[in-house]
Protein backbone atom coordinates (compact mmCIF):
# COMPACT_ATOMS: atom_id res chain seq x y z
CA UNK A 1 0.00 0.00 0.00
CA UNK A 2 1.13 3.38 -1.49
CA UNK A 3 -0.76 5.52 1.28
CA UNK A 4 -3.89 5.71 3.62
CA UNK A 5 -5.79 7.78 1.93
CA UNK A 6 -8.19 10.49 3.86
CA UNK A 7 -10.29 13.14 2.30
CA UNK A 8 -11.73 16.20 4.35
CA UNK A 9 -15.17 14.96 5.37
CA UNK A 10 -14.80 11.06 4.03
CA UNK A 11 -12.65 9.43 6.56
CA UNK A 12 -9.74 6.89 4.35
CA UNK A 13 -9.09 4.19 2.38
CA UNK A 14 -5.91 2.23 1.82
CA UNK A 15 -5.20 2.34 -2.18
CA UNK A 16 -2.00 0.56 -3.54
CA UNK A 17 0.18 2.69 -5.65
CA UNK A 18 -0.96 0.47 -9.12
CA UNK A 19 -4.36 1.82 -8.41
CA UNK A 20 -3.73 5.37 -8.24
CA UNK A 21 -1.50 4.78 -11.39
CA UNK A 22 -4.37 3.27 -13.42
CA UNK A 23 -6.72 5.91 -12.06
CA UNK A 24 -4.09 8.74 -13.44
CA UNK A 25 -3.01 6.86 -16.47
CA UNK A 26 -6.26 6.37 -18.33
CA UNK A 27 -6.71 10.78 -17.90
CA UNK A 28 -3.53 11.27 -20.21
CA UNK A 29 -4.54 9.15 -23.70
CA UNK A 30 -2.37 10.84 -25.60
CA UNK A 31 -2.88 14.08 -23.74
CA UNK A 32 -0.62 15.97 -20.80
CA UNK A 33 -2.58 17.02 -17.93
CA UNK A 34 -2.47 19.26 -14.93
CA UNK A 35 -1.28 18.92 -11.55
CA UNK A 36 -4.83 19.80 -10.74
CA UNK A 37 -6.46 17.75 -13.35
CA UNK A 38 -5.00 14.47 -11.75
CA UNK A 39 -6.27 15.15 -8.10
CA UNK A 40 -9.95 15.98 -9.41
CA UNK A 41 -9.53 12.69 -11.40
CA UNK A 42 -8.57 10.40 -8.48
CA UNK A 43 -11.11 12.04 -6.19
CA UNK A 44 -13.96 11.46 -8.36
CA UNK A 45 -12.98 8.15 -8.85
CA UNK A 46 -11.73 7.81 -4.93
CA UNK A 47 -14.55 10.20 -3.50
CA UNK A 48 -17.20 10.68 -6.11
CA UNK A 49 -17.09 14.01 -6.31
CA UNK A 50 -13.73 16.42 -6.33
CA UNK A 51 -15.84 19.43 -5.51
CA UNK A 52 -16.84 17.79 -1.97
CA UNK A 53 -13.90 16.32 -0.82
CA UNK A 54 -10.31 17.25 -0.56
CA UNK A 55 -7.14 15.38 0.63
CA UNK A 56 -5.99 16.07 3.87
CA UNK A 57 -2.36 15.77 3.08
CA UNK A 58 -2.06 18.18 1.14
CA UNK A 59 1.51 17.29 -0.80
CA UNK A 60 -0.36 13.98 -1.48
CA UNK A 61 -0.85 13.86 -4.62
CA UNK A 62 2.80 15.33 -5.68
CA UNK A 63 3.73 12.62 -3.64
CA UNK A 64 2.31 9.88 -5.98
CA UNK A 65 3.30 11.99 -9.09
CA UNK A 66 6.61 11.43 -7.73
CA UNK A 67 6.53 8.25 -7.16
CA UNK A 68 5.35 7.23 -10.08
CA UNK A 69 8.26 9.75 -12.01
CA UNK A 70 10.82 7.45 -10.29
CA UNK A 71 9.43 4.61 -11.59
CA UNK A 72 9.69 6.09 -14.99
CA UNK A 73 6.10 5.69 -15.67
CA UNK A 74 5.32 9.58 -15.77
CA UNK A 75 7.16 12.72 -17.14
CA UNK A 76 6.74 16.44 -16.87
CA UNK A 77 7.42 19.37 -18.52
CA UNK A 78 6.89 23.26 -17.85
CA UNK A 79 4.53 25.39 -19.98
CA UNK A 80 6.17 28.40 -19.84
CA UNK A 81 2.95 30.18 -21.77
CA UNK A 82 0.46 29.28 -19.13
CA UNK A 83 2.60 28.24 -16.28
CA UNK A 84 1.54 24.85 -15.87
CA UNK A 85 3.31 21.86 -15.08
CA UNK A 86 2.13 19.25 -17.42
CA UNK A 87 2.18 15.79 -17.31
CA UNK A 88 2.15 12.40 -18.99
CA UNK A 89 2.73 9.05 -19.67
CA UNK A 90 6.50 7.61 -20.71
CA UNK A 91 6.56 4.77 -23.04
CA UNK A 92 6.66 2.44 -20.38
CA UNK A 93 3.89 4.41 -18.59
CA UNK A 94 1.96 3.51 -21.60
CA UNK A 95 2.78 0.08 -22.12
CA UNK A 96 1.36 -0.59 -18.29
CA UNK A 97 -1.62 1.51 -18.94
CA UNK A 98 -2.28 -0.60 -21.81
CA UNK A 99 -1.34 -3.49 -20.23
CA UNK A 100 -3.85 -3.01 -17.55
CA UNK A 101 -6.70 -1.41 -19.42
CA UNK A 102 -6.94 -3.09 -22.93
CA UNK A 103 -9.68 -5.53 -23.12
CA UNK A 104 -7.52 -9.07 -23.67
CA UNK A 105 -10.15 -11.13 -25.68
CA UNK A 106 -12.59 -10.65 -27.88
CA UNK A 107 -15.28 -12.30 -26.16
CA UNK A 108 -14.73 -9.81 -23.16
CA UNK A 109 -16.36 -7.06 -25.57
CA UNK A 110 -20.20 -7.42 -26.38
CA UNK A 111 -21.12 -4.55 -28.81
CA UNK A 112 -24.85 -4.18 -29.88
């Protein structure tokens, strides 16, 4: 486990580090995304809703973004026309998203 997670009002949940990745990963197809961006994504899908709840550790999510930069799995890079810190998936961060989110058969698929 990556971190105990706690939002403001929703008391906390343990959430392994793959988790959050998959939860942050399937935001950036093909697109770089804001510091901001990824902690409304992973309280919506934490929470439910990102304009209730907050983290209470505030640093937390730089904390995972950092993690998962170590692991090579993310990358950043500075917007120096908006002042945003973007960021997104390395090749390796894509193969795992992939990896984790492609449907693996076709029989898991039922399109009408």
């Amino acid at each position: 486990h990556v971190a105990g997670l706690t939002s403001s009002s929703q008391g906390s949940r343990n959430v392994v580090l793959p988790d959050l990745f998959n939860i942050i990963a399937i935001e950036m197809l093909d697109v770089s995304i804001s510091e901001e961006a990824i902690e409304k994504a992973l309280l919506n899908s934490l929470f439910g809703n990102s304009m209730l709840y907050s983290f209470s550790d505030k640093q937390f999510v730089k904390k995972v973004l950092n993690q998962l930069k170590a692991l090579n799995l993310i990358s950043s890079h500075w917007d120096n026309d908006h002042s945003i810190l973007y960021w997104e998936l390395t090749t390796r961060g894509k193969k795992l998203r992939d990896e984790n989110t492609l449907i693996k058969t076709k029989d898991s698929l039922s399109i009408v």
